[in-house]
PDB file of N, CA and C in Angstrom:
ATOM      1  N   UNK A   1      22.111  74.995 -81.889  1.00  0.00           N
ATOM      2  CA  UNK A   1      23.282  75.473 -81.183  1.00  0.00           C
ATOM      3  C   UNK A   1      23.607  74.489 -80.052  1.00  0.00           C
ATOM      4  N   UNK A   2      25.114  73.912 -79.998  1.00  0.00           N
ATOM      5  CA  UNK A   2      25.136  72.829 -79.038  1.00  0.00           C
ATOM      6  C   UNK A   2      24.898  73.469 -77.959  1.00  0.00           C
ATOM      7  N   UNK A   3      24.879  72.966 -76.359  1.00  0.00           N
ATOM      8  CA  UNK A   3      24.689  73.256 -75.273  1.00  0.00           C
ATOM      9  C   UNK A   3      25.426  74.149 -74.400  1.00  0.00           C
ATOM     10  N   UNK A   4      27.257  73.635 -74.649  1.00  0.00           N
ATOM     11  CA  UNK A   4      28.075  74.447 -74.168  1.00  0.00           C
ATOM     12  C   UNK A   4      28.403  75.845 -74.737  1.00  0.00           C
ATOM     13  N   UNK A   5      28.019  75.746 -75.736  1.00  0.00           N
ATOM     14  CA  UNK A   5      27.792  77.627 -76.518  1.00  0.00           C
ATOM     15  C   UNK A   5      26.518  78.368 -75.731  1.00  0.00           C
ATOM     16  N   UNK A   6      25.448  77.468 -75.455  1.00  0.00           N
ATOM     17  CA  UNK A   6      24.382  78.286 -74.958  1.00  0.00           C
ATOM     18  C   UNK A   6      25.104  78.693 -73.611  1.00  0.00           C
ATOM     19  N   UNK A   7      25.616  77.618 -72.598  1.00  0.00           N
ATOM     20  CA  UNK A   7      26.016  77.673 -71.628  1.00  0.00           C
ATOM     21  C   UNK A   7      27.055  78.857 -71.300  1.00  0.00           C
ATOM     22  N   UNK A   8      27.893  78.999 -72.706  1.00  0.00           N
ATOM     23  CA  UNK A   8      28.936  79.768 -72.489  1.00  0.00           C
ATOM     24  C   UNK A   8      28.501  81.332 -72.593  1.00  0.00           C
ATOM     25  N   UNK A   9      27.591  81.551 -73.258  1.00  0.00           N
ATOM     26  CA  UNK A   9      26.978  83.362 -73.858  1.00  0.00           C
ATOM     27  C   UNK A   9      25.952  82.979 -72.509  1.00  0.00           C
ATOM     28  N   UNK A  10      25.226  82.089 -71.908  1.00  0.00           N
ATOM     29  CA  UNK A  10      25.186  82.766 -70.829  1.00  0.00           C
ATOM     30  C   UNK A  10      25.888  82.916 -69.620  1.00  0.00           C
ATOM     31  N   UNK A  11      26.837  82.479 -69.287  1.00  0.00           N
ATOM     32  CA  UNK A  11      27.722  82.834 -68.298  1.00  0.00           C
ATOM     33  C   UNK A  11      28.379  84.008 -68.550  1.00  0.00           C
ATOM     34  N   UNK A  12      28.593  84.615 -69.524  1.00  0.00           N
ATOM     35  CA  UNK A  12      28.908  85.579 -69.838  1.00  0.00           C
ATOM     36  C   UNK A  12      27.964  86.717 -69.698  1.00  0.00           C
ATOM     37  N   UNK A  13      26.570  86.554 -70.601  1.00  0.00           N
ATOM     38  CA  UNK A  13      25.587  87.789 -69.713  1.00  0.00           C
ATOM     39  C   UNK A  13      25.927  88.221 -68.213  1.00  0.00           C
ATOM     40  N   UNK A  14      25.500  86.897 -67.576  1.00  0.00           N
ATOM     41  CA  UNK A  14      25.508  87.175 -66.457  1.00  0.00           C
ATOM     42  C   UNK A  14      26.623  87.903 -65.312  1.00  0.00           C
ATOM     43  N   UNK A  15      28.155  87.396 -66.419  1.00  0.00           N
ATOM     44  CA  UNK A  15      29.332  87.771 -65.372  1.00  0.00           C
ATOM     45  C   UNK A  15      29.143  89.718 -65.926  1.00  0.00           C
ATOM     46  N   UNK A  16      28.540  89.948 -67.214  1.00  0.00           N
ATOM     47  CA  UNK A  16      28.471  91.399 -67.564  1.00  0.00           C
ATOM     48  C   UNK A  16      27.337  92.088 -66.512  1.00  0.00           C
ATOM     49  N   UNK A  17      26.110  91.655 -66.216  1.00  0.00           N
ATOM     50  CA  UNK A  17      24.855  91.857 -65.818  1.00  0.00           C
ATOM     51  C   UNK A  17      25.926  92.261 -64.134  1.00  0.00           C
ATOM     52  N   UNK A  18      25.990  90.870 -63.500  1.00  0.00           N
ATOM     53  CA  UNK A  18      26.957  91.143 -62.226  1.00  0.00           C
ATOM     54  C   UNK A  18      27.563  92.652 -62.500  1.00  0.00           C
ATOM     55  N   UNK A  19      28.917  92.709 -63.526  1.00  0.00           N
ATOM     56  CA  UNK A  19      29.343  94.044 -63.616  1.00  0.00           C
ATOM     57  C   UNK A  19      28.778  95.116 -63.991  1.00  0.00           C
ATOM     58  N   UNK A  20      27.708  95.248 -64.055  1.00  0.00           N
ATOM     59  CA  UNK A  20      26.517  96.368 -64.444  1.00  0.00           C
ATOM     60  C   UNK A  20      26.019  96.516 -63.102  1.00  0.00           C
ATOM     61  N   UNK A  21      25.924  95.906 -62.081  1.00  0.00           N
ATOM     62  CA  UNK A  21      25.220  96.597 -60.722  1.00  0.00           C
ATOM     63  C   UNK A  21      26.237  96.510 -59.789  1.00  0.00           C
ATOM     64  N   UNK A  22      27.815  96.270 -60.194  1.00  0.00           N
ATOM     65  CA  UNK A  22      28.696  96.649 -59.642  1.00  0.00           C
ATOM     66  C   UNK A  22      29.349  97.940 -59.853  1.00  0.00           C
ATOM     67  N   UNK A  23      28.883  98.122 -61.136  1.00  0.00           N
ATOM     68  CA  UNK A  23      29.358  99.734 -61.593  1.00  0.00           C
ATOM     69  C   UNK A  23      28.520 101.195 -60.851  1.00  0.00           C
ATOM     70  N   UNK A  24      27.060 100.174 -61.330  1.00  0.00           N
ATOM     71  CA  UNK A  24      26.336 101.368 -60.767  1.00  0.00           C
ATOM     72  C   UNK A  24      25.955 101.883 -58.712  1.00  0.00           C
ATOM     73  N   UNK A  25      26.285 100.194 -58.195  1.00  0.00           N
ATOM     74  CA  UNK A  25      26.512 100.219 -56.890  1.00  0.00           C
ATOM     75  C   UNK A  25      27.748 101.462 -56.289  1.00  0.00           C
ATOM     76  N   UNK A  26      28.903 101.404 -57.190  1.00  0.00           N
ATOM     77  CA  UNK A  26      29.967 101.819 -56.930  1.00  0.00           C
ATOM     78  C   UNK A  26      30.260 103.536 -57.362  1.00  0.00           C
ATOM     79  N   UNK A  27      29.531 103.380 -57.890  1.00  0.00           N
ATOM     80  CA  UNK A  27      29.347 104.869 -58.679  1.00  0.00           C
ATOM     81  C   UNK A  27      30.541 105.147 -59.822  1.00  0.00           C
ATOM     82  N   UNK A  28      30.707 104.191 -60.486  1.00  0.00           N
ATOM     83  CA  UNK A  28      31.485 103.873 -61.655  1.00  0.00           C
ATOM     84  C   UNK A  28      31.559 104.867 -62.438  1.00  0.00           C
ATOM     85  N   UNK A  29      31.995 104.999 -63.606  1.00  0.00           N
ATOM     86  CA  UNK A  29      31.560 106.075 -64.817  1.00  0.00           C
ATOM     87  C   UNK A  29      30.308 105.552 -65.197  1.00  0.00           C
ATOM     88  N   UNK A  30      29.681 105.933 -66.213  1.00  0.00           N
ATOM     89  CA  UNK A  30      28.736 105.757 -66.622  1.00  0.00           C
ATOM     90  C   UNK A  30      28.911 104.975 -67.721  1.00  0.00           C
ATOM     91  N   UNK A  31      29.837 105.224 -68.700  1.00  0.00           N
ATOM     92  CA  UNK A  31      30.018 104.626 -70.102  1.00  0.00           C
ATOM     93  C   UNK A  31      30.037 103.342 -69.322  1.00  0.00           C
ATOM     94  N   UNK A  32      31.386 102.552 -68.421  1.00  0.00           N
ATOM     95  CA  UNK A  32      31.357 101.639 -68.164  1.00  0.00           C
ATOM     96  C   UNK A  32      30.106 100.856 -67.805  1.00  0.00           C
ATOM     97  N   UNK A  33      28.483 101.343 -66.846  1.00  0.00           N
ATOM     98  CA  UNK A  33      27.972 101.047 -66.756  1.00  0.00           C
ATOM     99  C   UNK A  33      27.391 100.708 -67.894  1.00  0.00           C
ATOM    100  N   UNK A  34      26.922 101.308 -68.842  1.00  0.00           N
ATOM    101  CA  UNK A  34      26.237 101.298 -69.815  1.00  0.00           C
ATOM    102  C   UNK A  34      26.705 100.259 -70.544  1.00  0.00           C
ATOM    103  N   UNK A  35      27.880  99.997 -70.839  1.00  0.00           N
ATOM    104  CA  UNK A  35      28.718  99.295 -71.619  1.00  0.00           C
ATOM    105  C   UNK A  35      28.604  97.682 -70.920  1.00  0.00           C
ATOM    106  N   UNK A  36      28.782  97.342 -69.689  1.00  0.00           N
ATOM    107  CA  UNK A  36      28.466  96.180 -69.347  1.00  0.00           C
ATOM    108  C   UNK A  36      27.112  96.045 -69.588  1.00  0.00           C
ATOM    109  N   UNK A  37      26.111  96.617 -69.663  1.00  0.00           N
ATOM    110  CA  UNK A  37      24.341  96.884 -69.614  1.00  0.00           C
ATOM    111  C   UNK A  37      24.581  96.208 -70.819  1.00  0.00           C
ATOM    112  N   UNK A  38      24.616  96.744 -72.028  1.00  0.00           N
ATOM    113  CA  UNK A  38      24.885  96.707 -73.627  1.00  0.00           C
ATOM    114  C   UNK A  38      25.579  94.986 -73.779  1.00  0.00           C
ATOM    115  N   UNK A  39      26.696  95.242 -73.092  1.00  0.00           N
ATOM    116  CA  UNK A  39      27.295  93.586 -73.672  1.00  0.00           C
ATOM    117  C   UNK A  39      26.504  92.225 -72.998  1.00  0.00           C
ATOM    118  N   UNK A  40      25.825  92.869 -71.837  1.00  0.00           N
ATOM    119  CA  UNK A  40      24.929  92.056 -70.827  1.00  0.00           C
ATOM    120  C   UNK A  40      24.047  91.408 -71.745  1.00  0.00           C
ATOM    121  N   UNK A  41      23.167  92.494 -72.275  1.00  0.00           N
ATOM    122  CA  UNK A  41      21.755  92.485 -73.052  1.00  0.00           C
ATOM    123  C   UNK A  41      21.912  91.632 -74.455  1.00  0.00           C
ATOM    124  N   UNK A  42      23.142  91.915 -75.211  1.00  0.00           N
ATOM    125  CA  UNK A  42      23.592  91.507 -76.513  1.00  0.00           C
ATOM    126  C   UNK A  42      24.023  89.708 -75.910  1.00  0.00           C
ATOM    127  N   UNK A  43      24.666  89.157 -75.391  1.00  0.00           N
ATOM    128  CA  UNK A  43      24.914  87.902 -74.928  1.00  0.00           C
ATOM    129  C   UNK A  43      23.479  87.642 -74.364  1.00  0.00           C
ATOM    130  N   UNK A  44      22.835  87.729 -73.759  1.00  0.00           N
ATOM    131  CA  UNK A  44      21.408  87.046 -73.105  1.00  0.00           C
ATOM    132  C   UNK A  44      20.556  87.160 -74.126  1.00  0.00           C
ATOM    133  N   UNK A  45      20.346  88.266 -75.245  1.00  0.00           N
ATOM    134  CA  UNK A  45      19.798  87.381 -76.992  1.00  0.00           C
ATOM    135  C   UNK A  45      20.304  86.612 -77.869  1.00  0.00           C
ATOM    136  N   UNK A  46      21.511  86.451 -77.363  1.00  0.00           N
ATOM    137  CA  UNK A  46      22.557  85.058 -78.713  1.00  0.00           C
ATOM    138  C   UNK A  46      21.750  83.815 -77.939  1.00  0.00           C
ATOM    139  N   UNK A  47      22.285  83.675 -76.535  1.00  0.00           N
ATOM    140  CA  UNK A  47      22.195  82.757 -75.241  1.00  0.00           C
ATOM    141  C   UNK A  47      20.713  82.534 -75.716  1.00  0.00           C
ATOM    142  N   UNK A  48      19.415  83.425 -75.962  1.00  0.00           N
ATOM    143  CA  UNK A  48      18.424  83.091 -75.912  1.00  0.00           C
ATOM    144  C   UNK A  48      17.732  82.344 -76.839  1.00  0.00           C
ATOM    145  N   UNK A  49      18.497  82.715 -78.331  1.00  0.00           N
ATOM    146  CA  UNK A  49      17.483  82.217 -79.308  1.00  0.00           C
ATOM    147  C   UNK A  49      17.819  81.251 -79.632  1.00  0.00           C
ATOM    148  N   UNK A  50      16.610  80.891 -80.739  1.00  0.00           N
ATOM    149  CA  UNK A  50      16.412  78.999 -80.935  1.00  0.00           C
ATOM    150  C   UNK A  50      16.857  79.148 -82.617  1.00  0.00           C
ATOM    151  N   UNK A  51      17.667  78.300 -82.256  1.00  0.00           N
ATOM    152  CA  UNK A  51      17.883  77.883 -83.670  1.00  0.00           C
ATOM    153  C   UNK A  51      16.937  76.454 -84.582  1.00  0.00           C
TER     154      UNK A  51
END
């Protein structure tokens, strides 16, 4: 996997991860929390594995 794909699924975890303790800081709904949690977690295992 070239570099800027790794680069890109993780900047993305992270901008979801950020919105996951902004939801729950804020007292958000919950789905939303959960839902950034979920897209957080799913991008930081693409981002992670080795091809």
């Amino acid at each position: 996997m070239p570099w800027d794909i790794m680069r890109t699924e993780s900047i993305v975890s992270a901008v979801f991860a950020l919105g996951t303790a902004a939801s729950a800081w804020f007292g958000w709904p919950f789905t939303l929390t959960a839902g950034c949690a979920i897209v957080s977690a799913v991008f930081a295992l693409i981002a992670g594995r080795k091809d």
